[in-house]
Protein backbone atom coordinates (compact mmCIF):
# COMPACT_ATOMS: atom_id res chain seq x y z
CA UNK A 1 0.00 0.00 0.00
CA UNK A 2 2.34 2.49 0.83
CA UNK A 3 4.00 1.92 -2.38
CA UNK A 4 0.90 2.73 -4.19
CA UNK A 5 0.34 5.80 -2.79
CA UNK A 6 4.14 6.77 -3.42
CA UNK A 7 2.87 6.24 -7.30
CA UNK A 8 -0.35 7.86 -7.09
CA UNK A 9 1.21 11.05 -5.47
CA UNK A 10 3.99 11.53 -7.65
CA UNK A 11 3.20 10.03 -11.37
CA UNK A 12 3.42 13.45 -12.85
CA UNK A 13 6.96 13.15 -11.44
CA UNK A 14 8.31 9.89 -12.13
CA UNK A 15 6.38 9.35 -15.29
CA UNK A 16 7.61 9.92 -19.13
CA UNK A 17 5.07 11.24 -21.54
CA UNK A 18 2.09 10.42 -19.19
CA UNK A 19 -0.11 13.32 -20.70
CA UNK A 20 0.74 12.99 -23.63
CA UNK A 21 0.24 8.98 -24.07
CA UNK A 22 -2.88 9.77 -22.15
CA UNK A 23 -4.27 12.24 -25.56
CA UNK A 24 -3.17 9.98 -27.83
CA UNK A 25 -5.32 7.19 -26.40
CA UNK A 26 -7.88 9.66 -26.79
CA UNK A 27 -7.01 9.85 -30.17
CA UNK A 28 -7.29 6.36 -31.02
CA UNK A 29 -10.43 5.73 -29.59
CA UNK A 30 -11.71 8.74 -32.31
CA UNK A 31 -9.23 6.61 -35.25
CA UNK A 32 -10.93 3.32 -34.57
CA UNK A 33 -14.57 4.63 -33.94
CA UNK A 34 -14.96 3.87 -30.56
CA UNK A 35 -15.98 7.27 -28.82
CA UNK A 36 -19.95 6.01 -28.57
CA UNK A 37 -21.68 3.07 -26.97
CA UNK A 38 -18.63 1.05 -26.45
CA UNK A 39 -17.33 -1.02 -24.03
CA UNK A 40 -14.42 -0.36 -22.09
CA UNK A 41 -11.64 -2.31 -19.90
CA UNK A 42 -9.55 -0.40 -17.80
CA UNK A 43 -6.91 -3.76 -16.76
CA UNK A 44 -4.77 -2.45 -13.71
CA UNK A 45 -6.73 0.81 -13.55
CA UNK A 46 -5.18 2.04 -9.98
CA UNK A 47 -7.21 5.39 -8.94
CA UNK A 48 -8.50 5.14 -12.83
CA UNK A 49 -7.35 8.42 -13.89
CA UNK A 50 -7.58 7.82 -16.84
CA UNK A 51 -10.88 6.00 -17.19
CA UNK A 52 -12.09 9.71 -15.63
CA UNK A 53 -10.25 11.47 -18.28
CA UNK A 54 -11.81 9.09 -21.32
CA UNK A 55 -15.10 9.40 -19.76
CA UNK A 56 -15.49 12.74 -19.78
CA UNK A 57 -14.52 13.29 -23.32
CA UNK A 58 -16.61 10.46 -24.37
CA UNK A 59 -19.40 10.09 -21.71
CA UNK A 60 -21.64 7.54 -23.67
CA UNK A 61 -19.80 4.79 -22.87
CA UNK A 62 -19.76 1.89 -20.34
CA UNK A 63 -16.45 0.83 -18.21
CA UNK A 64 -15.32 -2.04 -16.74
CA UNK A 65 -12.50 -1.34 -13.91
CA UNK A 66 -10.14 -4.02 -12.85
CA UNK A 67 -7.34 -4.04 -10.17
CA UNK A 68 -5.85 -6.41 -7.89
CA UNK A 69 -5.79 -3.89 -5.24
CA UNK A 70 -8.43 -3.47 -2.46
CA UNK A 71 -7.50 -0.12 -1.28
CA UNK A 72 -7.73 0.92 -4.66
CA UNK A 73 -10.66 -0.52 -5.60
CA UNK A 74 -12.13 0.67 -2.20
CA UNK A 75 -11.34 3.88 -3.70
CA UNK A 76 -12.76 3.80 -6.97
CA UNK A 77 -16.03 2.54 -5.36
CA UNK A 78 -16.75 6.22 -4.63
CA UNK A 79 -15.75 8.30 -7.13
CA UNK A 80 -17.43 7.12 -10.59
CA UNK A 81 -20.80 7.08 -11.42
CA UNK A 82 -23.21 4.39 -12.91
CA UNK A 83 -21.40 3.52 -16.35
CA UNK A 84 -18.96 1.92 -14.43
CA UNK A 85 -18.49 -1.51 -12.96
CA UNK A 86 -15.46 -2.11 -10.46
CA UNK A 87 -14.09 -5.59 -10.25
CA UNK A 88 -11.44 -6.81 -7.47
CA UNK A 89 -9.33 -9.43 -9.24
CA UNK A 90 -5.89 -9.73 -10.41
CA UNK A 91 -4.08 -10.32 -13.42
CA UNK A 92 -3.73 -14.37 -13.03
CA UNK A 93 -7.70 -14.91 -12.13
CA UNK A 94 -8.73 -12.99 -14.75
CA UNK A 95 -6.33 -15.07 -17.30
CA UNK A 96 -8.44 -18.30 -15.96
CA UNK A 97 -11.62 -16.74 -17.27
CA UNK A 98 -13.03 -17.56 -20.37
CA UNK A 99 -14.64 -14.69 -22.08
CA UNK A 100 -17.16 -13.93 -25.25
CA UNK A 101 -15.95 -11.08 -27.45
CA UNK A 102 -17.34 -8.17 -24.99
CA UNK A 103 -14.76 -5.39 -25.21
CA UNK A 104 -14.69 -2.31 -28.13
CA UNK A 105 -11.37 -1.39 -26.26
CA UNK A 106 -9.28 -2.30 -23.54
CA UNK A 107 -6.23 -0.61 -22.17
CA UNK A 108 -3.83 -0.53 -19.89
CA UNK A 109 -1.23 1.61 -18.38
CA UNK A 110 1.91 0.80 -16.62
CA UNK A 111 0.57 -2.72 -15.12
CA UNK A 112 1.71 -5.12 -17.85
CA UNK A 113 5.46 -5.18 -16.78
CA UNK A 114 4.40 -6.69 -13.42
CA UNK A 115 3.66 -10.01 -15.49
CA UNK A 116 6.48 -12.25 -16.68
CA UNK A 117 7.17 -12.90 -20.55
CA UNK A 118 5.13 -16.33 -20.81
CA UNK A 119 2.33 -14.85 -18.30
CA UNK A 120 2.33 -11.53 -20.84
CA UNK A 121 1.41 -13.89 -23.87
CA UNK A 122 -1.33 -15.64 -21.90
CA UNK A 123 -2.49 -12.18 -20.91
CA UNK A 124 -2.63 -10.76 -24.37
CA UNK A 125 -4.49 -14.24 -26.08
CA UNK A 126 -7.19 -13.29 -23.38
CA UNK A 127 -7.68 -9.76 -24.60
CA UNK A 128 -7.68 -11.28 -28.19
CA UNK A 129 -10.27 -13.37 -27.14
CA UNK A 130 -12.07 -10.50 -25.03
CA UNK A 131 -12.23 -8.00 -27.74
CA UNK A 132 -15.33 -7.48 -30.59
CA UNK A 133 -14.10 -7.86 -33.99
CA UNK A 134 -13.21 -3.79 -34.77
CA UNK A 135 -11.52 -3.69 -31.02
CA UNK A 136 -8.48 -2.31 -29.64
CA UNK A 137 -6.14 -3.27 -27.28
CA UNK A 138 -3.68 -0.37 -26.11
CA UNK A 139 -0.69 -0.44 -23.56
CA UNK A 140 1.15 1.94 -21.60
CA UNK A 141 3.81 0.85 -19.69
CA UNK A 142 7.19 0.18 -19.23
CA UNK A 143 9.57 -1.86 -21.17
CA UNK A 144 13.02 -3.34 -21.27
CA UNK A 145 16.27 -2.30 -22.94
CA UNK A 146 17.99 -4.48 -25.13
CA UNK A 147 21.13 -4.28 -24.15
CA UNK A 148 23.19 -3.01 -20.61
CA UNK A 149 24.10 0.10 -22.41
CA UNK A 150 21.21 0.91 -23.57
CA UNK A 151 19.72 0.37 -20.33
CA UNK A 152 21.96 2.86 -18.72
CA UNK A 153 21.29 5.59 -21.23
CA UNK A 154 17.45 5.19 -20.74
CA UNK A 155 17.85 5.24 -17.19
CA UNK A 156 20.04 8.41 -17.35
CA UNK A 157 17.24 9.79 -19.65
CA UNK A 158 14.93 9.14 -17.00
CA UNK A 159 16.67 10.96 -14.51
CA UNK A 160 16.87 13.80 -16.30
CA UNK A 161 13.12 14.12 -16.75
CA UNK A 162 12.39 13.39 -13.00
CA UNK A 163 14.88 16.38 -12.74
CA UNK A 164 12.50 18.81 -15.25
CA UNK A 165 9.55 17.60 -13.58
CA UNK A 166 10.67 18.25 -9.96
CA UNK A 167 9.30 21.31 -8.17
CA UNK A 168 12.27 22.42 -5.34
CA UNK A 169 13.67 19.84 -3.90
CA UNK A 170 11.59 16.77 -5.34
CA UNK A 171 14.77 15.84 -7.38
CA UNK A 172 16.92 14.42 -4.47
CA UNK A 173 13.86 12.47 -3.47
CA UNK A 174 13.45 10.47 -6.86
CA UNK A 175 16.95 10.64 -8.05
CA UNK A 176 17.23 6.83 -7.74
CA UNK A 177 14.08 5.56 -8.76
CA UNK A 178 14.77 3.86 -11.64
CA UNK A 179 17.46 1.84 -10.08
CA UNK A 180 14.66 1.04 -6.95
CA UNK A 181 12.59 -0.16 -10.25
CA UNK A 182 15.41 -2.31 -11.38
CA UNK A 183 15.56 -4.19 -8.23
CA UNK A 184 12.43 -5.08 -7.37
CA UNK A 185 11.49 -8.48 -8.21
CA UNK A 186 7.72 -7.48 -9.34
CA UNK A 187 8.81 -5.85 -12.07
CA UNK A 188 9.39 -7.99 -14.98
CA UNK A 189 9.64 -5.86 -17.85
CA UNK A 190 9.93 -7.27 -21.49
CA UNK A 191 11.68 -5.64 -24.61
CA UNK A 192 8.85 -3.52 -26.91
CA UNK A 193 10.38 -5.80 -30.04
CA UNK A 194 9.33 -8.89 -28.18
CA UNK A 195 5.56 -7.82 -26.91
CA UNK A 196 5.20 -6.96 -30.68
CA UNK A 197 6.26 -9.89 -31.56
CA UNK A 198 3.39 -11.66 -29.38
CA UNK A 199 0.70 -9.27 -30.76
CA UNK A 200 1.17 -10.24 -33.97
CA UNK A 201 1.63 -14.22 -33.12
CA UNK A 202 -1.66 -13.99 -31.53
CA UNK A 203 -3.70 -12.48 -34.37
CA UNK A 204 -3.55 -8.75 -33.77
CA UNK A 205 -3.36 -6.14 -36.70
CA UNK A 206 -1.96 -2.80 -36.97
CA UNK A 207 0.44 -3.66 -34.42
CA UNK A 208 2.41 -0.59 -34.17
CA UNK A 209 4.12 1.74 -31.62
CA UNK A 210 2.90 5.09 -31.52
CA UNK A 211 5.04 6.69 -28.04
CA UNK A 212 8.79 5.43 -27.24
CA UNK A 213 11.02 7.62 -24.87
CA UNK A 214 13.47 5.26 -22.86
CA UNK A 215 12.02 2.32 -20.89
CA UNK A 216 8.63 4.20 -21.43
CA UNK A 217 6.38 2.85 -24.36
CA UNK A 218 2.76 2.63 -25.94
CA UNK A 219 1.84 0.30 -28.34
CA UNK A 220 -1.69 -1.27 -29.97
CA UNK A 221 -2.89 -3.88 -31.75
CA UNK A 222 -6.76 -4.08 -33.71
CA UNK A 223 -8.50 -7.60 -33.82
CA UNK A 224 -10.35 -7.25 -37.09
């Protein structure tokens, strides 16, 4: 708990392009005709900020919220209105499910990396599976280097946008961060070249990156 509310306090810090990823999803949801009576998954919403943010651009829509988290899902019970439906569960139980195609979209932002490479592919056949023919799957998250060097330059590029973003002294505070990332175990990142890879294996279309600034990516795929 205490490390999600490190997160939810300082992700205009610590984040890369997080507004900007955020208007672009907004943008594909107008590319691929999904602003109106769709159906929505938010998978590893967290205080679903961005649920909020699609919602009020395009109201007429219904959303499904899912976290592992009770404390955030405690949370979200009072803050959305009646177009959305809140579901407790995490990654693995909802992977057991079987599912009809329900979903015009689902998306996801910086939850993904907490699953390891074979547990990602599982994941991503189930939102095949999930989505309407027409659908979209879109992730925003974090992904990982190819090589040691590489690694360090991303991490030094991180760094220095913590640094921009900081107000005062916020700097010294987050300075480390991405090495903190790097250690803990959770966080099982895989290369962007290799989730692509999966998309496509699975049946996607229009698989395609559309933000990439370090370790921080987004990246789609269409089931038509």
């Amino acid at each position: 708990n205490e490390q999600i509310e490190y997160y939810l306090k300082t992700n205009e810090v610590i984040l890369v392009g997080r507004k900007y990823q955020i208007n672009l999803l907004l943008e594909l949801i107008e590319e691929y005709k999904l602003s109106e009576n769709s159906n929505y998954l938010d998978f590893g919403c967290g205080d679903g900020i961005i649920s909020k943010i699609i919602s009020s651009t395009y109201p007429n829509n219904h959303f499904d919220l899912l976290d592992g988290s009770k404390m955030m899902i405690d949370k979200l019970k009072t803050s959305f209105d009646s177009n959305v439906n809140i579901i407790h569960k995490d990654f693995q139980s909802w992977i057991q499910n079987e599912f009809e195609e329900k979903y015009h979209l689902i998306f996801s932002s910086m939850a993904i990396h907490h699953l390891d490479h074979f547990e990602k592919f599982k994941l991503y056949s189930k939102i095949f599976k999930a989505l309407k023919y027409g659908g979209l799957f879109v992730n925003i998250d974090v992904v990982k280097p190819v090589s040691k060097k590489v690694e360090e330059i991303h991490f030094k590029m991180w760094q220095n946008t913590i640094r921009e973003q900081s107000k005062d002294d916020a700097f010294e505070k987050h300075k480390n961060l991405p090495f903190i990332y790097k250690d803990k175990s959770e966080n099982k990142p895989s290369t962007l070249k290799s989730q692509l890879k999966m998309l496509e294996e699975i049946g996607f279309e229009d698989v395609d990156i559309h933000y990439k600034n370090g370790i921080f990516a987004m990246f789609s795929g269409a089931k038509k």
